[in-house]
Protein backbone atom coordinates (compact mmCIF):
# COMPACT_ATOMS: atom_id res chain seq x y z
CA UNK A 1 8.58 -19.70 -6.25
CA UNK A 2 5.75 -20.59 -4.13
CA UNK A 3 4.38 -18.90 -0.77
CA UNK A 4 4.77 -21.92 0.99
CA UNK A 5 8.34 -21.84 0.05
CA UNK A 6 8.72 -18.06 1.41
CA UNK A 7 7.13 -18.87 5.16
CA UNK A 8 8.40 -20.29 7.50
CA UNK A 9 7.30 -23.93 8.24
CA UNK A 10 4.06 -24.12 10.15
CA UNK A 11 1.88 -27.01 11.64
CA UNK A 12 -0.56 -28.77 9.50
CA UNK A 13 -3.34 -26.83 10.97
CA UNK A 14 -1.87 -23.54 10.29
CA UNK A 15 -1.84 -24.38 6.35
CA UNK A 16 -5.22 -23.14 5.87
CA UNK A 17 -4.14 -19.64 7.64
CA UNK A 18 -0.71 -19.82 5.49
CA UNK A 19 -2.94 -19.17 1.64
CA UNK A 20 -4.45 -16.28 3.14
CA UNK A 21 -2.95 -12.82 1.80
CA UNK A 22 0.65 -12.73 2.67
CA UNK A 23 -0.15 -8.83 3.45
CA UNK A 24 -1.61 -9.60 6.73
CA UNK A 25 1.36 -10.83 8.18
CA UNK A 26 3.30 -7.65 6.23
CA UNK A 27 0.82 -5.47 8.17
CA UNK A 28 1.51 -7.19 11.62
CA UNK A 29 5.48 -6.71 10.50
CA UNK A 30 5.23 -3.17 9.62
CA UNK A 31 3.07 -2.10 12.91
CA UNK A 32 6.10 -3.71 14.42
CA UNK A 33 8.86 -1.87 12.38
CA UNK A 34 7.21 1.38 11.85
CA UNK A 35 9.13 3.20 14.53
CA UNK A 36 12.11 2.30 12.50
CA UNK A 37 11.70 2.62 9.56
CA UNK A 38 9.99 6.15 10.03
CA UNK A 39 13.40 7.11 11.86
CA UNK A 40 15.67 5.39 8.61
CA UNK A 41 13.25 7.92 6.10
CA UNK A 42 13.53 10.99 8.08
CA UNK A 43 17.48 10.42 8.00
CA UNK A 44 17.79 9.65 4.30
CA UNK A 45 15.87 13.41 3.47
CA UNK A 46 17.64 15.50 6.27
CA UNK A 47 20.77 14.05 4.87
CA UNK A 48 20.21 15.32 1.85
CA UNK A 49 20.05 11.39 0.05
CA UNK A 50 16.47 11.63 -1.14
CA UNK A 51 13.40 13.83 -0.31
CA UNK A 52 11.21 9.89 -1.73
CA UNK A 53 12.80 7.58 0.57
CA UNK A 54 10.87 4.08 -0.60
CA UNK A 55 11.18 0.68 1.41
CA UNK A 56 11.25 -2.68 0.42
CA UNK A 57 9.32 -5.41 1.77
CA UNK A 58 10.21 -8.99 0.56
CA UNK A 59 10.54 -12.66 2.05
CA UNK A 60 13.45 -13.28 0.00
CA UNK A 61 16.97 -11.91 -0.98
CA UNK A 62 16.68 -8.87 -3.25
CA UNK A 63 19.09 -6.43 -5.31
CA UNK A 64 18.20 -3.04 -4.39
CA UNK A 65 18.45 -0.63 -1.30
CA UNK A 66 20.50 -1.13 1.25
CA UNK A 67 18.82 -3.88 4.72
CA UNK A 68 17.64 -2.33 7.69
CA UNK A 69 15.40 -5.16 9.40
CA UNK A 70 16.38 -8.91 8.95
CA UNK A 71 13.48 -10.63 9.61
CA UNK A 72 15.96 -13.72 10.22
CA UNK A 73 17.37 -11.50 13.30
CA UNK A 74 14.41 -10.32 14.16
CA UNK A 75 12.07 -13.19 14.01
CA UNK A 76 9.53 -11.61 11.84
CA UNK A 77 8.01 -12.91 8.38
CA UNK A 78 9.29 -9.37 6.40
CA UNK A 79 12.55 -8.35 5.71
CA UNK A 80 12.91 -4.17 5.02
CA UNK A 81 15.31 -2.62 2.83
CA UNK A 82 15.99 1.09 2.26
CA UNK A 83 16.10 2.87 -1.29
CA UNK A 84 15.08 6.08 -2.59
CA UNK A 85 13.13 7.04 -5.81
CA UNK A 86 16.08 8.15 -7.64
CA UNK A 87 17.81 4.51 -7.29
CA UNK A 88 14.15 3.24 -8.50
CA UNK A 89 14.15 5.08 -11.57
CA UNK A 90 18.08 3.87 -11.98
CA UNK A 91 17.37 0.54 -11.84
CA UNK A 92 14.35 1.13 -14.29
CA UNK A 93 11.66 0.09 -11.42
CA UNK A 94 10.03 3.17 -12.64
CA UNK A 95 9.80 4.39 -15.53
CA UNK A 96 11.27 7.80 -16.65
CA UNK A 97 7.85 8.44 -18.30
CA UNK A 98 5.74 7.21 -14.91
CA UNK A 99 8.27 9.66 -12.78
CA UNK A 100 5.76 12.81 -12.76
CA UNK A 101 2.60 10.31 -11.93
CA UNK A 102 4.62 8.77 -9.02
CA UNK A 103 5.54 11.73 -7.92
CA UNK A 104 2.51 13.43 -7.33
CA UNK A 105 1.05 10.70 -6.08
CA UNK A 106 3.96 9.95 -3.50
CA UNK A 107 2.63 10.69 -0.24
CA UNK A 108 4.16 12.78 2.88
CA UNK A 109 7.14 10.91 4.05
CA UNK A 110 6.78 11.95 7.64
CA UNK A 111 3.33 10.38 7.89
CA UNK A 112 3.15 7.58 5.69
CA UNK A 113 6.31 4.75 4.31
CA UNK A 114 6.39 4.12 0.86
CA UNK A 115 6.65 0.57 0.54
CA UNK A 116 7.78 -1.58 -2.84
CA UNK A 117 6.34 -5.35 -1.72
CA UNK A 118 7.94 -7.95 -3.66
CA UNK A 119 5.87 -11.29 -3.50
CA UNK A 120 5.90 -14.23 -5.70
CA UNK A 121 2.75 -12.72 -7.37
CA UNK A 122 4.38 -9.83 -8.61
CA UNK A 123 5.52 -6.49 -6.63
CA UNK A 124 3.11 -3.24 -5.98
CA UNK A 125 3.87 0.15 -3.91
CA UNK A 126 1.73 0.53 -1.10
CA UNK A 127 1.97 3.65 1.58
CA UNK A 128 1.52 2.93 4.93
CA UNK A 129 0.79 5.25 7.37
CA UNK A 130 3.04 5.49 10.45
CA UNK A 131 0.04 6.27 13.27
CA UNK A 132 -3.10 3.89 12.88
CA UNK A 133 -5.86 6.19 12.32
CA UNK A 134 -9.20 5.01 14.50
């Protein structure tokens, strides 16, 4: 699949803006959802679900987590799903062997998302803080 196939359709004079990085519109969307999403991870742990909450960020219809942000109802580039680590390693996303390195390098929920971004390219964690340090 191709990225021009994931955004939406743009004037000819965006098309030069539309081969940058996907990521900078993902940042734009996750300033926007952060709020959210922080709320969604703080409710998976103190409900006893998962102390790894992980989020998905893809442009495209995916088979784990459960949606929390359309970005069709929304009218943003990123749709967000929630999952935890436990239904990562059950769907063999990671490893049983990697589960002690992503672990310790799994970063305080309460300050920072974990987010699984799917793009054509591939698919990569990233950890995104909630407050924009200056």
């Amino acid at each position: 699949m191709d990225i021009e196939e994931l955004l939406p359709q743009q004037p000819e004079s965006n098309k030069e803006e539309q081969k940058k990085s996907p990521l900078v519109s993902l940042e734009k969307d996750l300033d926007f959802y952060a709020e959210s999403i922080k709320e969604v991870a703080v409710e998976i742990m103190v409900q006893g679900i998962s102390a790894n909450p992980i989020f998905i960020a893809h442009q495209h219809t995916v088979n784990i987590g459960e949606m929390i942000l359309d970005r069709e109802e929304l009218h943003t580039e990123w749709t967000i799903q929630a999952s935890t680590f436990e239904e990562f390693i059950e769907k063999g996303i990671i490893k049983p062997e990697k589960k002690a390195l992503f672990l310790k390098a799994y970063k305080k929920p309460e300050d920072y998302a974990c987010v699984f971004v799917i793009v054509p390219e591939g698919a990569n964690f990233i950890y995104y803080p909630y407050q924009k340090r200056n």
